[in-house]
Each structure stands twice: as C-alpha cells, then as structure tokens.
N, C-alpha and C. Protein backbone atom coordinates (compact mmCIF):
# COMPACT_ATOMS: atom_id res chain seq x y z
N UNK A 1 -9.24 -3.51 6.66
CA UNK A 1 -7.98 -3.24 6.00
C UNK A 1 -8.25 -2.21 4.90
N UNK A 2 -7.30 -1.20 4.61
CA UNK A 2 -7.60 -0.32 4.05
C UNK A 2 -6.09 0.10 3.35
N UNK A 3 -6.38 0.35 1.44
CA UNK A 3 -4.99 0.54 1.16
C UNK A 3 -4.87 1.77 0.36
N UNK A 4 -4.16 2.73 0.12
CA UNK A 4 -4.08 3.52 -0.44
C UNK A 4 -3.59 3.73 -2.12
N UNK A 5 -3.82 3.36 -2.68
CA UNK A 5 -3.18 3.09 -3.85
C UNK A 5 -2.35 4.35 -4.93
N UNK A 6 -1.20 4.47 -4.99
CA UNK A 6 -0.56 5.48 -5.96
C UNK A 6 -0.26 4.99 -7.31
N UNK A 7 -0.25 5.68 -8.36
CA UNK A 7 0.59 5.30 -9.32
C UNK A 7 2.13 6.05 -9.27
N UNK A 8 2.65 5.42 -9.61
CA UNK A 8 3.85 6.37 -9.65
C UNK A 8 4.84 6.28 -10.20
N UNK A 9 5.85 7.08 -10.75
CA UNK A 9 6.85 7.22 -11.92
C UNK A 9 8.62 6.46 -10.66
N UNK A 10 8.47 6.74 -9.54
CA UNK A 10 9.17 6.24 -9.05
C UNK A 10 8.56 6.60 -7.34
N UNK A 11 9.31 6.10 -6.43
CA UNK A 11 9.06 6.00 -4.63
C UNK A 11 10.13 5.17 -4.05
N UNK A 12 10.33 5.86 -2.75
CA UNK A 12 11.19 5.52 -1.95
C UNK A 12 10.68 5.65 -0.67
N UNK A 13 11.37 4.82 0.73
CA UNK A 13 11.18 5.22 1.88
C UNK A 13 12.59 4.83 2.56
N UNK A 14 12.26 5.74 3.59
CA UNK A 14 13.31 6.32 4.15
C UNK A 14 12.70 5.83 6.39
N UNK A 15 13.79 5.44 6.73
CA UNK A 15 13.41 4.93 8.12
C UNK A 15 14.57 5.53 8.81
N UNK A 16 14.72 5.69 9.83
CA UNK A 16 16.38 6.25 10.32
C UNK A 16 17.66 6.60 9.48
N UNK A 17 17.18 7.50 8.46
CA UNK A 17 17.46 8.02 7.54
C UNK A 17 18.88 7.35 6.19
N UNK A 18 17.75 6.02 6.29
CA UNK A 18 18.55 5.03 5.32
C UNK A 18 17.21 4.87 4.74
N UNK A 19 17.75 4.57 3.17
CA UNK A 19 16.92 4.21 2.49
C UNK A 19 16.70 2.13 2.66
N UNK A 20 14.99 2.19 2.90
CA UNK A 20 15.01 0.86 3.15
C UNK A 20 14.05 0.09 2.08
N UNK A 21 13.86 0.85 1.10
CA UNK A 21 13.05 0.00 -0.10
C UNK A 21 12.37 1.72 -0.98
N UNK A 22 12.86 1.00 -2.49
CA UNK A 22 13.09 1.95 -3.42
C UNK A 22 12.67 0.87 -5.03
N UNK A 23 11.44 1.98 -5.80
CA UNK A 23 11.27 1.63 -6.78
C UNK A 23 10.94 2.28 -7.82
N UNK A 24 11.18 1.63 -9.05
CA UNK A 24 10.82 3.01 -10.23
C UNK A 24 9.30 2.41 -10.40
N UNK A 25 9.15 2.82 -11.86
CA UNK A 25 7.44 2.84 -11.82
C UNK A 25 6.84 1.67 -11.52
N UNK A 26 5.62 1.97 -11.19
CA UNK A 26 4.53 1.27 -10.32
C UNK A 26 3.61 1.70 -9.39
N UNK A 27 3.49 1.06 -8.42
CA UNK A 27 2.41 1.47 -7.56
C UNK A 27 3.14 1.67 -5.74
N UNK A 28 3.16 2.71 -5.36
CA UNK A 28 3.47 3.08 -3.85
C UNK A 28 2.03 2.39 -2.97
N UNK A 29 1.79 1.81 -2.32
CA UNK A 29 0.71 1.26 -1.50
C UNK A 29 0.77 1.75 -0.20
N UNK A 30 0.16 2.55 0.77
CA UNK A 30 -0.21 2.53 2.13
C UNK A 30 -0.85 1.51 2.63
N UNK A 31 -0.71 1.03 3.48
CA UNK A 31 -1.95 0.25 4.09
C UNK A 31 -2.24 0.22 5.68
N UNK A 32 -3.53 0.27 6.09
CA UNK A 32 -3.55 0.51 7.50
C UNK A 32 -4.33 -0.88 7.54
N UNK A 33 -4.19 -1.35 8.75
CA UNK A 33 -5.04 -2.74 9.31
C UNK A 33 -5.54 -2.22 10.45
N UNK A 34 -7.01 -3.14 10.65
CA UNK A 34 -8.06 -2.60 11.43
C UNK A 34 -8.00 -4.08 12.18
N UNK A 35 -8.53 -3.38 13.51
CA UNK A 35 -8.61 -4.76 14.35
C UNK A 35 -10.02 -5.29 13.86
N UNK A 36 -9.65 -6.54 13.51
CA UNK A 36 -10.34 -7.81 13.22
C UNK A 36 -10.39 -7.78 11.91
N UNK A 37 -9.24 -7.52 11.19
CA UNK A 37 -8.60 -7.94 9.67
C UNK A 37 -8.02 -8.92 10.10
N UNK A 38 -8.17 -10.16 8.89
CA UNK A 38 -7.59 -11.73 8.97
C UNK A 38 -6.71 -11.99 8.14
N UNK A 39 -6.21 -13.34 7.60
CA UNK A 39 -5.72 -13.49 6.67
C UNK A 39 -6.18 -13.32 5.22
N UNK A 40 -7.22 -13.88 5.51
CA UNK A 40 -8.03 -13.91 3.92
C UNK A 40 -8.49 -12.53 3.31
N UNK A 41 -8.54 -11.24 4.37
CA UNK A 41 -8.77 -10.00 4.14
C UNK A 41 -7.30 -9.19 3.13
N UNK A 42 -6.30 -9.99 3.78
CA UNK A 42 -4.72 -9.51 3.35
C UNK A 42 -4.76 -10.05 2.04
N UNK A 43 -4.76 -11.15 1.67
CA UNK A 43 -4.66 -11.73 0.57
C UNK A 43 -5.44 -11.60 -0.42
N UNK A 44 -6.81 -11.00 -0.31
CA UNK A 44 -7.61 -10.77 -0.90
C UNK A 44 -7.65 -9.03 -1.74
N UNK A 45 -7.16 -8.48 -0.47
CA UNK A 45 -6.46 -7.09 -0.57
C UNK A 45 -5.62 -6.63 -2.36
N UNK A 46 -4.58 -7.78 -1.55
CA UNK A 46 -3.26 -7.96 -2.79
C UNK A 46 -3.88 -7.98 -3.87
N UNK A 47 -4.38 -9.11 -3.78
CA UNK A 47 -5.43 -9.62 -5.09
C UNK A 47 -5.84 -8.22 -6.27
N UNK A 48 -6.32 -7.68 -5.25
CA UNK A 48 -7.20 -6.78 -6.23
C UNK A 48 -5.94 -5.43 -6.61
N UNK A 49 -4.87 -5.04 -5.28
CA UNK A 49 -3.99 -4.62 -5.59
C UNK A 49 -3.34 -4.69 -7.00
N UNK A 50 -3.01 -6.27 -7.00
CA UNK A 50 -2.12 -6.98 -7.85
C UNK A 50 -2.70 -6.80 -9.56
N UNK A 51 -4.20 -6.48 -9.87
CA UNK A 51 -4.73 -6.50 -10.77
C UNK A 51 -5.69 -5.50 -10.94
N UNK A 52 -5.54 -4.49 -9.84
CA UNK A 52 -5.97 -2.91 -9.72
C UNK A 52 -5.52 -2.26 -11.68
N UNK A 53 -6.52 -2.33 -12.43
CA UNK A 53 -6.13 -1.53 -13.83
C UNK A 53 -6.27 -0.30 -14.02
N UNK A 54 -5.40 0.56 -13.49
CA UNK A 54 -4.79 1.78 -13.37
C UNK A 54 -3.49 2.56 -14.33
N UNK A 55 -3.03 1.81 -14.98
CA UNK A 55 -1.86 1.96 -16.19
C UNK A 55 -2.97 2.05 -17.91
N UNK A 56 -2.38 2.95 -18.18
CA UNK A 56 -2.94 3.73 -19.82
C UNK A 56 -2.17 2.70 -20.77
N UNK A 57 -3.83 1.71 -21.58
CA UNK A 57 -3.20 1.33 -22.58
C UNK A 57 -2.56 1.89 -23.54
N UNK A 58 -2.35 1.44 -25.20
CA UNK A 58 -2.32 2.56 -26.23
C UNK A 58 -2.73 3.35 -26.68
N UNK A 59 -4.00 3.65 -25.97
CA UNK A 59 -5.44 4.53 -26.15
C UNK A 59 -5.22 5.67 -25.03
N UNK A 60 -4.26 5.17 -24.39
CA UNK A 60 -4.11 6.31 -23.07
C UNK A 60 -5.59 5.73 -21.55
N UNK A 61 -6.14 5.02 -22.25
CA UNK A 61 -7.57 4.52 -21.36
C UNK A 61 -6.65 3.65 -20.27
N UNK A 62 -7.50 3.48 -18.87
CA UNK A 62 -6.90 2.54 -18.09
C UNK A 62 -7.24 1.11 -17.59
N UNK A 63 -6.30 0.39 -18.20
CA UNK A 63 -6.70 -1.16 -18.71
C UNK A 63 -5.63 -2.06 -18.30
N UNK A 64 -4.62 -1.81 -17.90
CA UNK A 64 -3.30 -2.23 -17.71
C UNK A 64 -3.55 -2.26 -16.22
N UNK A 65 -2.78 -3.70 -15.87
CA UNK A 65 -2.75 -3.40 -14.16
C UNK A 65 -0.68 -3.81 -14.16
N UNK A 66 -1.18 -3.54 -12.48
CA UNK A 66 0.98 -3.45 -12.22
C UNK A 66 1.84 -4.95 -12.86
N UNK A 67 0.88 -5.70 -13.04
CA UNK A 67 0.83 -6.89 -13.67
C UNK A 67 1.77 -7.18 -14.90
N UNK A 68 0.54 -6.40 -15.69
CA UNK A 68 0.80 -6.19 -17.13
C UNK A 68 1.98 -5.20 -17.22
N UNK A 69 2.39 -4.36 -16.39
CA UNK A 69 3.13 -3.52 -17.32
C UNK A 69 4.66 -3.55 -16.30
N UNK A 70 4.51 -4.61 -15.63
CA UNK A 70 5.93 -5.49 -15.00
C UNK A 70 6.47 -4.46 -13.89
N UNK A 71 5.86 -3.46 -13.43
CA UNK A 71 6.04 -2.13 -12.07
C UNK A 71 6.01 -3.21 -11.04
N UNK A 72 6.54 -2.54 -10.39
CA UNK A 72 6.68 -3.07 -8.79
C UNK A 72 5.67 -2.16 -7.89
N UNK A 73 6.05 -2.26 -6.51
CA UNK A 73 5.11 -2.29 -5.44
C UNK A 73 5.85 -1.77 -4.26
N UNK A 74 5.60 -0.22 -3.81
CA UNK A 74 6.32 -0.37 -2.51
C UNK A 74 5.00 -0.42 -1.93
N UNK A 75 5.17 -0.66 -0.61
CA UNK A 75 4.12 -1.31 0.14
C UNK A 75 4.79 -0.75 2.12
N UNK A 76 4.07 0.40 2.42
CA UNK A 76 4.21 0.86 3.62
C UNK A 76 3.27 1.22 4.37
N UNK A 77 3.01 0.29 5.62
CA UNK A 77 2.74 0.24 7.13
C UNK A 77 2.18 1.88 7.23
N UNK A 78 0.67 2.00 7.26
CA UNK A 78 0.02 3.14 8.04
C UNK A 78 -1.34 3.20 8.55
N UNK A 79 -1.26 2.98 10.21
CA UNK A 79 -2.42 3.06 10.82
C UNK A 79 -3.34 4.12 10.63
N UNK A 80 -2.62 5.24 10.30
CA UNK A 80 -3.26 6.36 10.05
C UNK A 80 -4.33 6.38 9.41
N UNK A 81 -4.53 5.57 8.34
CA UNK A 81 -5.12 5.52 7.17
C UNK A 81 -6.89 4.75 8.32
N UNK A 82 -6.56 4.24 9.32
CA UNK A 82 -7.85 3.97 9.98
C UNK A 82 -8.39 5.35 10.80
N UNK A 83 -7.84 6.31 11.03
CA UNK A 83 -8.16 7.78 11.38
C UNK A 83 -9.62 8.19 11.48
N UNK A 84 -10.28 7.94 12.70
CA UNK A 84 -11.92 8.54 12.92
C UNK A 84 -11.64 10.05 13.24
N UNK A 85 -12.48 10.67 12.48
CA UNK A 85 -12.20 12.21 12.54
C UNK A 85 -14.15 12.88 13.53
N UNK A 86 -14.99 11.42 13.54
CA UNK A 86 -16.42 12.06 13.78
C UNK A 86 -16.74 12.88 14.94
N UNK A 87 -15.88 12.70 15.89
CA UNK A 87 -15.96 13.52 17.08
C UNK A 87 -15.12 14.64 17.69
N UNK A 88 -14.51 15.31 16.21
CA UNK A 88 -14.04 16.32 16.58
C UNK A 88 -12.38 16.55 15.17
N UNK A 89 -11.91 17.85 16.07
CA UNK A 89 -10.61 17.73 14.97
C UNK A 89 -9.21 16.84 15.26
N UNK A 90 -9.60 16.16 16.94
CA UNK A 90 -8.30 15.11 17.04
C UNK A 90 -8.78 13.98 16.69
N UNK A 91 -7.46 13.23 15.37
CA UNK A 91 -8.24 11.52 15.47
C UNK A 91 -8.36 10.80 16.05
N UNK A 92 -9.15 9.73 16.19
CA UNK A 92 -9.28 8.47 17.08
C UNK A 92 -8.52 7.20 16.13
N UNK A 93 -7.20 6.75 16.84
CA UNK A 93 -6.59 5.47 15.86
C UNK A 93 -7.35 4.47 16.56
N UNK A 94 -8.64 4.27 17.41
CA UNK A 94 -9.33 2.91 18.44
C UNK A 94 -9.46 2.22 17.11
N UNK A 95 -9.38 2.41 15.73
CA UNK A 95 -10.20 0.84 14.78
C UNK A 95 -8.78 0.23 14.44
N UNK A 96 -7.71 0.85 14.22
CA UNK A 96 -6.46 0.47 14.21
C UNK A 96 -5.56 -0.86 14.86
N UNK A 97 -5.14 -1.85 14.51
CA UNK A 97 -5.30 -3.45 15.41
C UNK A 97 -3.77 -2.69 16.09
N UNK A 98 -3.40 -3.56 17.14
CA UNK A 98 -2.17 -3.64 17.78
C UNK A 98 -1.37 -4.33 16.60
N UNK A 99 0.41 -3.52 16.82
CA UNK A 99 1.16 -3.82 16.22
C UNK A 99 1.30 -5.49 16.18
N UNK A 100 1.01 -5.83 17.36
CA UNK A 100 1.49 -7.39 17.48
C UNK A 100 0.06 -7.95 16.37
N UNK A 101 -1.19 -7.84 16.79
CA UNK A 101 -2.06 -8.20 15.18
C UNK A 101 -1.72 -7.54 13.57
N UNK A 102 -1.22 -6.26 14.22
CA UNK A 102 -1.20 -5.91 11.96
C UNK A 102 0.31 -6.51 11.66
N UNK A 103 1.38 -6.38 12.15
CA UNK A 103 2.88 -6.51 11.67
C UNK A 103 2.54 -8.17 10.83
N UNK A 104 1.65 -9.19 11.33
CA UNK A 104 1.77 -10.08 10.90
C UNK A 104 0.78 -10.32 9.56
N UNK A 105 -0.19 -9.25 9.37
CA UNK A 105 -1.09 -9.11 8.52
C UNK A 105 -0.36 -8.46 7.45
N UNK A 106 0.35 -7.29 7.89
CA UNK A 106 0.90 -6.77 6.72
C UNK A 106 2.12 -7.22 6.12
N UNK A 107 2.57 -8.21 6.81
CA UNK A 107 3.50 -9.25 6.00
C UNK A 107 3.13 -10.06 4.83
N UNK A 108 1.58 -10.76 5.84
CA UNK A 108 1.47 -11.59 4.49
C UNK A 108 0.84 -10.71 3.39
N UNK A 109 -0.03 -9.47 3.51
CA UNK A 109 -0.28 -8.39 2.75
C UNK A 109 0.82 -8.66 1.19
N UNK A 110 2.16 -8.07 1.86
CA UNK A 110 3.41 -8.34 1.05
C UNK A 110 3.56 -9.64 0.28
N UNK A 111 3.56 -10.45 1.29
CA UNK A 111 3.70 -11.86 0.65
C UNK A 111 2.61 -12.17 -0.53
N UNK A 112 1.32 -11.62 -0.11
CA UNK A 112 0.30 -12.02 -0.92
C UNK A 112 0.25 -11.66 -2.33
N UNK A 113 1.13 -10.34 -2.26
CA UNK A 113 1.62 -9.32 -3.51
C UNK A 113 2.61 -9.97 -4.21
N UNK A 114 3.36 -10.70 -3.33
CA UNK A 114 4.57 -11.56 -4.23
C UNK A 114 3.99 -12.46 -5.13
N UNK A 115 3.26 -13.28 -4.18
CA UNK A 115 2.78 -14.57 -4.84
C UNK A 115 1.87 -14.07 -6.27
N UNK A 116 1.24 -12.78 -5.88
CA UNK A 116 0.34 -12.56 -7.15
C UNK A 116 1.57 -12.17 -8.28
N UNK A 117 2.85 -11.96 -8.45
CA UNK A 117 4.35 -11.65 -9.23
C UNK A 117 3.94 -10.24 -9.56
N UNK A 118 4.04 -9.83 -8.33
CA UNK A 118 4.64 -8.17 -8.43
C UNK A 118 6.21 -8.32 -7.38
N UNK A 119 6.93 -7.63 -7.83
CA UNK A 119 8.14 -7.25 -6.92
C UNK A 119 7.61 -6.57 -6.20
N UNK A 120 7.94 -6.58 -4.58
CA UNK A 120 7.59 -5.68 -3.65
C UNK A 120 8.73 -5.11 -3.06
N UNK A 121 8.93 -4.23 -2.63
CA UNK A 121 9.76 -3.63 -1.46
C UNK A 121 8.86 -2.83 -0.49
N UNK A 122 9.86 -2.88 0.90
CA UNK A 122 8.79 -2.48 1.87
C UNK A 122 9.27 -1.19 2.54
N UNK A 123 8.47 -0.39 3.67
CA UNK A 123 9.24 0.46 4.92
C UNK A 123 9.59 -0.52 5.74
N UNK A 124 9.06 -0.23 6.80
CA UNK A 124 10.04 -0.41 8.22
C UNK A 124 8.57 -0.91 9.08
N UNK A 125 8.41 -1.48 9.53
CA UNK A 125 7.18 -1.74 10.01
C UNK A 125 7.20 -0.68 11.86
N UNK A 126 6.41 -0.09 11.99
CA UNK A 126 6.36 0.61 13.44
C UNK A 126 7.21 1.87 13.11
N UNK A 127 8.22 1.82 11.76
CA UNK A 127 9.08 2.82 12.30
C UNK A 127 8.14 3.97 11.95
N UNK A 128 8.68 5.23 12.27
CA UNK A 128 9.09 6.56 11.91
C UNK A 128 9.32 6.88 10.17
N UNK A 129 8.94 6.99 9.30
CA UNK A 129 9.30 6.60 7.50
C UNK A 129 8.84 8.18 7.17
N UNK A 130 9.65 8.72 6.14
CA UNK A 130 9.50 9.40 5.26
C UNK A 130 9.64 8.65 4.17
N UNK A 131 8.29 8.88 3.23
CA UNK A 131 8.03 7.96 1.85
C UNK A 131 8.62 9.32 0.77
N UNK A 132 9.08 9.30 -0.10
CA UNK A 132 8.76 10.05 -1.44
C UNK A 132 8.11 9.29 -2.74
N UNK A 133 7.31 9.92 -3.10
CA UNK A 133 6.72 9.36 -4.14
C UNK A 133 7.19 10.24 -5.33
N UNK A 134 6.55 9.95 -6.68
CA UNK A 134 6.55 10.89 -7.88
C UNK A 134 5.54 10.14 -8.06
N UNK A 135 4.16 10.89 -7.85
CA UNK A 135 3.03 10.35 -8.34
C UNK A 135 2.48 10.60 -9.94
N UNK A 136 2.42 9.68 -10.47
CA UNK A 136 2.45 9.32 -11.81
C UNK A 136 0.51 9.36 -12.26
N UNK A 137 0.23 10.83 -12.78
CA UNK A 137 -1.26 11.18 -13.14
C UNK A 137 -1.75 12.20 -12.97
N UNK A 138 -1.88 12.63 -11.58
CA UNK A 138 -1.90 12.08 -10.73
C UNK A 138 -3.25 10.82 -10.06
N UNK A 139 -2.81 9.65 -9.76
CA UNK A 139 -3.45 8.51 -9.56
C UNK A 139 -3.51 8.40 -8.25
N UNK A 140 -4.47 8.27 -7.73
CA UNK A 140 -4.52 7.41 -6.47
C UNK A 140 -5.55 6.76 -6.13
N UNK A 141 -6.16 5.61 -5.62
CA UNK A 141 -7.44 5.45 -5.45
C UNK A 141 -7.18 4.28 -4.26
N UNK A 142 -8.55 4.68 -3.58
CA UNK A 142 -8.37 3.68 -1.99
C UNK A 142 -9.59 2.76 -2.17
N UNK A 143 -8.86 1.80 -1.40
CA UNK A 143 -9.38 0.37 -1.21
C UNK A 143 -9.69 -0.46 0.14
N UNK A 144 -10.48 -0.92 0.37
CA UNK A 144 -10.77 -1.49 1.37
C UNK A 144 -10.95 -3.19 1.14
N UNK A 145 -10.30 -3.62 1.78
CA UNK A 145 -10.51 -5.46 1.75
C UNK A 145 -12.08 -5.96 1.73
C-alpha cells in the first residue's frame, strides 16, 4: 500500500463531472493498493496518515499533524501510484490488487482515517476523477504501509 501525501490550502474531485468530495485545508491523499495489502496494512497506513506532522507550528517548523490543526482528508483511489517503470517506458500496473481486493481495502483505509477523527471525503472508487488540489508549500511526501 502506498499513499501519496499533499498538504493543501484546499482539493476537490471531480467523477462524471460532478463534484463528489471537496475540502479546504488539509491533506489530499492518493493511495494505490498492492496485491497482498490486508487490513492491518490499511489501518496502519491511516495511522501514520492521521498523525503525519507536516503543518508549521508558531516557529513555522513542522510539528503539527492534520490532527492538531482540525484539516480534513480527501482521500482518492490510484493504482497508478503501484506503476513499475524497470522494463522500459510503458508501465507495468501487475503489483496493483484487483478492484474486487483494493475497493474493500481502501474503504477501510477511509474508515481507518475516520476513526483516527479526521473528516474524510472521498473520489469515486474505479472511476475516471479529475482531482484539483492547491498544494499548500509545496508539501508532499509518500508513504508506504
């Protein structure tokens, strides 16, 4: 499991060109699931998501997680993010699980984010999504379960 982490001043996504989950500041999340990610990989994920300290105390230093400074969480579905590039310039998605294994991983992913009390909103799981972000730093840093 693998997550992408943004900071950001606000984000939205967009699925059949309705907006289906929209937030001001916080953290935009990608996440791709790899076949033979479990539960305890998802939840564990969040975890560190949930308390990722990426927000500038009063010092401007980064000490604050989405926690502390009450941001929310969009949180959108991307296999991509498992992308083998070693054998050439087309990717290989083979580490990528079937929709029927990640859709249920990246639920509780979400869920796991709730329970840690971040607000989440989500994409579209399988769909087609245009995300916008306003990346806030610019921040980003990736994570692996």
């Amino acid at each position: 499991m693998r997550a992408v982490v943004q900071r950001v001043s606000s984000a939205a996504v967009e699925a059949d060109g309705e907006t289906v989950g929209e937030i001001g500041a916080g953290l935009c999340v990608l996440v791709g699931i790899a076949e033979g990610d479990a539960e305890d990989d998802a939840a564990r994920l969040a975890g560190r998501v949930a308390r990722l300290r990426i927000f500038p105390n009063d010092e401007g230093r980064f000490d604050r997680s989405v926690l502390d400074t009450g941001g929310a969480a969009l949180v959108v579905s991307n296999f991509t993010l498992l992308a083998d590039t070693a054998k050439g310039n087309r990717p290989s998605f083979s580490a990528a699980a079937a929709p029927e294994h990640a859709e249920p991983l990246y639920d509780r992913f979400c869920a796991a984010l709730r329970e840690e009390g971040v607000a989440v909103e989500t994409g579209r799981f399988g769909a087609l999504m245009t995300v916008r972000i306003e990346n806030d730093g610019p921040v980003t840093i990736v994570l692996g379960a």
